[in-house]
N, C-alpha and C. Protein backbone atom coordinates (compact mmCIF):
# COMPACT_ATOMS: atom_id res chain seq x y z
N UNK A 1 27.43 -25.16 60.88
CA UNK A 1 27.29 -26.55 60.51
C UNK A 1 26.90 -27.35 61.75
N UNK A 2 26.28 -28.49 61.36
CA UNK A 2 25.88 -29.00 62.55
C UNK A 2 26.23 -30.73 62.46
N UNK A 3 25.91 -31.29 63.55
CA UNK A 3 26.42 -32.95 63.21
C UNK A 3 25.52 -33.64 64.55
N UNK A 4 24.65 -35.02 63.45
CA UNK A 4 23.90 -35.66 64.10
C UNK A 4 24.26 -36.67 64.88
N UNK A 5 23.67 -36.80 66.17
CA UNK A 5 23.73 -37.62 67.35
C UNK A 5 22.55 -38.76 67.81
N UNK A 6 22.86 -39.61 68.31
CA UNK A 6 22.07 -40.44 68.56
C UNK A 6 22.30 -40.70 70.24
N UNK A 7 21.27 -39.90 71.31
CA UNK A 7 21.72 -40.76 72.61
C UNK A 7 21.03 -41.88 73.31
N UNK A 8 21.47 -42.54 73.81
CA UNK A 8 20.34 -43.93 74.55
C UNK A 8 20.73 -43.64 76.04
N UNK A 9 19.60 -44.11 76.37
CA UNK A 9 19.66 -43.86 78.06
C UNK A 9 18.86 -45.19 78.83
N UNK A 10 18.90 -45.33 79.90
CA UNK A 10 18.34 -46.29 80.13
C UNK A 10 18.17 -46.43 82.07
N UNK A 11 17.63 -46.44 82.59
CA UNK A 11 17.99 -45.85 84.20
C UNK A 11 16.55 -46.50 84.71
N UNK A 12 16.19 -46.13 86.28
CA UNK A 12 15.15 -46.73 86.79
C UNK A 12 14.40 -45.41 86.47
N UNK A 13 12.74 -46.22 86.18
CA UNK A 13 11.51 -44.75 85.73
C UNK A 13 11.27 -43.98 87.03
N UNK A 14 10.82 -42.60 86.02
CA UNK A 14 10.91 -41.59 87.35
C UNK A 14 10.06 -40.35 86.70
N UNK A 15 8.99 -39.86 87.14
CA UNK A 15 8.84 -38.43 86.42
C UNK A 15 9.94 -37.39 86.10
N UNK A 16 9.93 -36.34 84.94
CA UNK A 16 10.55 -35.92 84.18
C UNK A 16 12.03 -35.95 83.46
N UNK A 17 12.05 -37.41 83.51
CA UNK A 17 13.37 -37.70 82.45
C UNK A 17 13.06 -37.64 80.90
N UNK A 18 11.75 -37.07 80.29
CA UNK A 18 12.09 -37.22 78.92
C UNK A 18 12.10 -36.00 79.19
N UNK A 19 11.58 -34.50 80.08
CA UNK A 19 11.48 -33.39 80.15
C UNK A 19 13.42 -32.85 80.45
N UNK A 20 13.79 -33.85 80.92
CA UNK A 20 15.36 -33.51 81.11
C UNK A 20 16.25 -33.71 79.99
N UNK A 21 15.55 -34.51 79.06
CA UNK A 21 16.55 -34.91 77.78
C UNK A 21 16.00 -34.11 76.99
N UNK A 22 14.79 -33.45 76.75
CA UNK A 22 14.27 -32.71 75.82
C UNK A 22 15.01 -30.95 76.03
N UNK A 23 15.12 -30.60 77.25
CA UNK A 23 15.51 -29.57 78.07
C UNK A 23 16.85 -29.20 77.34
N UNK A 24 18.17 -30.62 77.93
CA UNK A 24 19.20 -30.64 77.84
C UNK A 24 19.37 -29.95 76.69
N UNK A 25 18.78 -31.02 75.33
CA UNK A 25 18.80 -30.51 73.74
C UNK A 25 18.46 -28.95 73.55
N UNK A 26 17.45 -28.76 73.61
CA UNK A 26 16.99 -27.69 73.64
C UNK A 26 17.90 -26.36 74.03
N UNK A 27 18.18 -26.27 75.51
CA UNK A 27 19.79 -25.77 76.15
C UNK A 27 21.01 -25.71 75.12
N UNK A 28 21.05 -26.36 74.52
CA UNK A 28 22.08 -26.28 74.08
C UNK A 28 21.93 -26.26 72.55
N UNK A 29 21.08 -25.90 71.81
CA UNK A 29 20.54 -25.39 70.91
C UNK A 29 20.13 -26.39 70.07
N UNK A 30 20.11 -27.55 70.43
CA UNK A 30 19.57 -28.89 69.02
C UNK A 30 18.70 -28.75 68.79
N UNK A 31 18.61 -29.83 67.56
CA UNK A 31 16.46 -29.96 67.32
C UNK A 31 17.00 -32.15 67.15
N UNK A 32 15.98 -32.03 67.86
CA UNK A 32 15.62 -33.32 68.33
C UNK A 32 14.84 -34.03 66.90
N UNK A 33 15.12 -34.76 66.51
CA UNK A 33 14.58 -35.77 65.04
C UNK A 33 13.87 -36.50 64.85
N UNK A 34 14.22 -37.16 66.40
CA UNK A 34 13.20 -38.52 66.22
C UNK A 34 13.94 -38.71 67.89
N UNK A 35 12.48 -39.65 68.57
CA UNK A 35 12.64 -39.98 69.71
C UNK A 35 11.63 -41.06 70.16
N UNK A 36 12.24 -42.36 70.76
CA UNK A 36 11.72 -43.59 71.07
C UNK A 36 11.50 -43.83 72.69
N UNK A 37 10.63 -44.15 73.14
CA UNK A 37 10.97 -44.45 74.69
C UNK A 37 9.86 -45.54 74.90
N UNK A 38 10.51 -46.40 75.89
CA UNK A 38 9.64 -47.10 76.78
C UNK A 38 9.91 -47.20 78.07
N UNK A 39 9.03 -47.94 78.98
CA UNK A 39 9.50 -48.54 80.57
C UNK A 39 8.83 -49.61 80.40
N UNK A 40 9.73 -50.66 80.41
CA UNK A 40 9.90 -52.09 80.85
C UNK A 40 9.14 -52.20 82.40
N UNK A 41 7.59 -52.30 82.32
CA UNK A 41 7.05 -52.76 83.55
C UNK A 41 6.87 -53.75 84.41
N UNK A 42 8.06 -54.80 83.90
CA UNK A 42 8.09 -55.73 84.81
C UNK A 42 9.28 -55.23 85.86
N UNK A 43 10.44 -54.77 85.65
CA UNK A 43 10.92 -53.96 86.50
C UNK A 43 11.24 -52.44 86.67
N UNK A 44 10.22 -51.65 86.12
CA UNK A 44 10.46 -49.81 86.05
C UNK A 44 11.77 -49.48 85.51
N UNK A 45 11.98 -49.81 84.69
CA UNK A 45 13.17 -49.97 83.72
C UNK A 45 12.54 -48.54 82.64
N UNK A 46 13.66 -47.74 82.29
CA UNK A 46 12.79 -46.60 81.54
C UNK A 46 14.18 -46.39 80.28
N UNK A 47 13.78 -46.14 78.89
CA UNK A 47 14.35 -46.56 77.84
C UNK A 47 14.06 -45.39 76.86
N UNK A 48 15.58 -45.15 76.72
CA UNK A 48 14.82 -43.80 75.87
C UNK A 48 16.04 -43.47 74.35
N UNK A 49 15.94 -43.44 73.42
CA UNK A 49 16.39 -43.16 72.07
C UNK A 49 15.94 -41.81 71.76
N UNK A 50 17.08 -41.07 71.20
CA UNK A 50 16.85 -39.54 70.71
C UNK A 50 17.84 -39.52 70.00
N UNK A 51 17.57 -39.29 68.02
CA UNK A 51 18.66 -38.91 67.69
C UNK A 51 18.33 -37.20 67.55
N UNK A 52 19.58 -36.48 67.18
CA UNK A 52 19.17 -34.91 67.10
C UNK A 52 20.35 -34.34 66.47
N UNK A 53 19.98 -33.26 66.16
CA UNK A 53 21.44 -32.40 65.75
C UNK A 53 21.49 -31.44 66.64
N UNK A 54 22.93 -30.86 66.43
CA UNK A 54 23.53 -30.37 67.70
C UNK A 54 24.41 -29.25 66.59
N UNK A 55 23.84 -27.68 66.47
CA UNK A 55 24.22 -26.76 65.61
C UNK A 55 26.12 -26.78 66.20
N UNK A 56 27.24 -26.45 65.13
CA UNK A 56 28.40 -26.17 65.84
C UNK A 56 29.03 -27.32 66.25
N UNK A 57 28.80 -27.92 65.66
CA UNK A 57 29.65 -29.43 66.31
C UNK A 57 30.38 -30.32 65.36
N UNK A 58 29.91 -29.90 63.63
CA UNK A 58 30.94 -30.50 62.67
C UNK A 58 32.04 -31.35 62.90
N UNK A 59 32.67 -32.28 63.24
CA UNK A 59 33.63 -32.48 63.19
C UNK A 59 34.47 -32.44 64.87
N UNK A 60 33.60 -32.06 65.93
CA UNK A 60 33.68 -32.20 67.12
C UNK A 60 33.58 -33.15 67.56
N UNK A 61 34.03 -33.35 69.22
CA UNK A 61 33.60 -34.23 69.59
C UNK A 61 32.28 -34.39 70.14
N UNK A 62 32.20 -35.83 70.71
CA UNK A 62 30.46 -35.84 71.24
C UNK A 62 29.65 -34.66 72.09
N UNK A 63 28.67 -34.24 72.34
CA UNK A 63 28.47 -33.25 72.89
C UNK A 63 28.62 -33.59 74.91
N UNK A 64 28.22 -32.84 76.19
CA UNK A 64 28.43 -33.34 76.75
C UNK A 64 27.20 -33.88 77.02
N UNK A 65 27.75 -34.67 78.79
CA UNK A 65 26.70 -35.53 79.04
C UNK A 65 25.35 -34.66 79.84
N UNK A 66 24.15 -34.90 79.79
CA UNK A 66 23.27 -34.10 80.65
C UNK A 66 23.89 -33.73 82.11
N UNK A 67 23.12 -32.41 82.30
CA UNK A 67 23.10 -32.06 83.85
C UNK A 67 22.61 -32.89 85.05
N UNK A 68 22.52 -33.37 85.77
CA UNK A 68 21.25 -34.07 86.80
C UNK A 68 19.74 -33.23 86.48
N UNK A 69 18.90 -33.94 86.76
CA UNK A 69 18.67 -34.71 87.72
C UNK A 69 18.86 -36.05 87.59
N UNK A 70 19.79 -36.61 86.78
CA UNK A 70 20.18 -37.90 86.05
C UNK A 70 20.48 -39.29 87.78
N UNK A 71 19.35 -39.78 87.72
CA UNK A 71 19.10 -40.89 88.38
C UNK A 71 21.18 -41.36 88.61
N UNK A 72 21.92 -41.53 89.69
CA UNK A 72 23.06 -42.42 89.88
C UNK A 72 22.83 -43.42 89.19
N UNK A 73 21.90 -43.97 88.66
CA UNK A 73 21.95 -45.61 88.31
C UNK A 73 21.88 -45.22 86.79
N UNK A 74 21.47 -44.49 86.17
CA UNK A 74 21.29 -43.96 84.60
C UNK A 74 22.48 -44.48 83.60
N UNK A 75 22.53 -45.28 82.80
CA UNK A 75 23.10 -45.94 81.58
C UNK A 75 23.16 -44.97 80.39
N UNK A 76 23.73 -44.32 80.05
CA UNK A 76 23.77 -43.47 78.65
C UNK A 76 25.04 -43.42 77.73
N UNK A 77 24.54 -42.91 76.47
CA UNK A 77 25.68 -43.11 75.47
C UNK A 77 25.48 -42.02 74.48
N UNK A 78 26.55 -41.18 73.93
CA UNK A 78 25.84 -40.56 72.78
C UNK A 78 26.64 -41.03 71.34
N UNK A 79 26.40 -41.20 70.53
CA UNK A 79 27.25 -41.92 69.08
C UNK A 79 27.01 -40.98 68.08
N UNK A 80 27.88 -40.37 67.41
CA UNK A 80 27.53 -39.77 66.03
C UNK A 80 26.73 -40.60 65.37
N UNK A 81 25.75 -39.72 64.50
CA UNK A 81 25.11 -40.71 63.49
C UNK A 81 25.35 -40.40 62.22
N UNK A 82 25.30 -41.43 61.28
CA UNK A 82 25.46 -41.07 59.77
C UNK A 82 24.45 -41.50 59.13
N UNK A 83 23.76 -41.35 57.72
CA UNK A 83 22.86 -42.45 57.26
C UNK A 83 23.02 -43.82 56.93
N UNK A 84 24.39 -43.92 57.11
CA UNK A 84 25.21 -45.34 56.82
C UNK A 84 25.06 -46.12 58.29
N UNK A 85 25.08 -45.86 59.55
CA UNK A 85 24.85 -46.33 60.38
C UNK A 85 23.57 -46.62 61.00
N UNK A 86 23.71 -47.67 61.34
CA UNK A 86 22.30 -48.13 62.54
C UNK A 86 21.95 -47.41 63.36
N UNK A 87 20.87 -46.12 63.53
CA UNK A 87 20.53 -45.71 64.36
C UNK A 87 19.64 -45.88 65.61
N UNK A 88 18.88 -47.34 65.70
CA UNK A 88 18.69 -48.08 66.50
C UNK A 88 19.56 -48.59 67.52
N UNK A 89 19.78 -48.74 68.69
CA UNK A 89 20.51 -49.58 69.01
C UNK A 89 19.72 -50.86 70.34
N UNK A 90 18.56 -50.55 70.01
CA UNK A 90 17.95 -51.43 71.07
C UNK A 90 17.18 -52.07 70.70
């Protein structure tokens, strides 16, 4: 069984942070659903939405947080998702 996630991230832009969130999932056996990103170019602001499922997690808690190369300044969250909830959050 598996149970869907929604993570947001948000940190200064940098080459391969969607390759690190795609990785992470992947690693750890999800399939990724849907995925949003931007960078805010007035200050390199980089913005990223992924909800996914995560096989084995029914009723678990959240999965963990990525490995580095996660920027020190990096903002993230992960939230169960339901179809009853807002999976947007930005």
């Amino acid at each position: 069984m598996s149970s869907s996630f929604v993570l947001t991230l948000s940190c200064p832009d940098r080459p391969g942070l969607v390759f690190a969130v795609t990785r992470w999932v992947a690693e750890a056996g999800g399939n990724i659903l849907d995925s949003q990103q931007f960078t805010d170019t007035s200050d390199s602001e980089f913005f990223l939405r992924v909800h996914f499922d995560m096989p084995g997690t029914q009723g678990a808690d959240e999965p963990s947080p990525p490995s580095p190369p996660w920027p020190t300044s990096t903002t993230w969250s992960t939230a169960s998702w339901s179809p009853s909830a807002p999976c947007a959050r930005w």
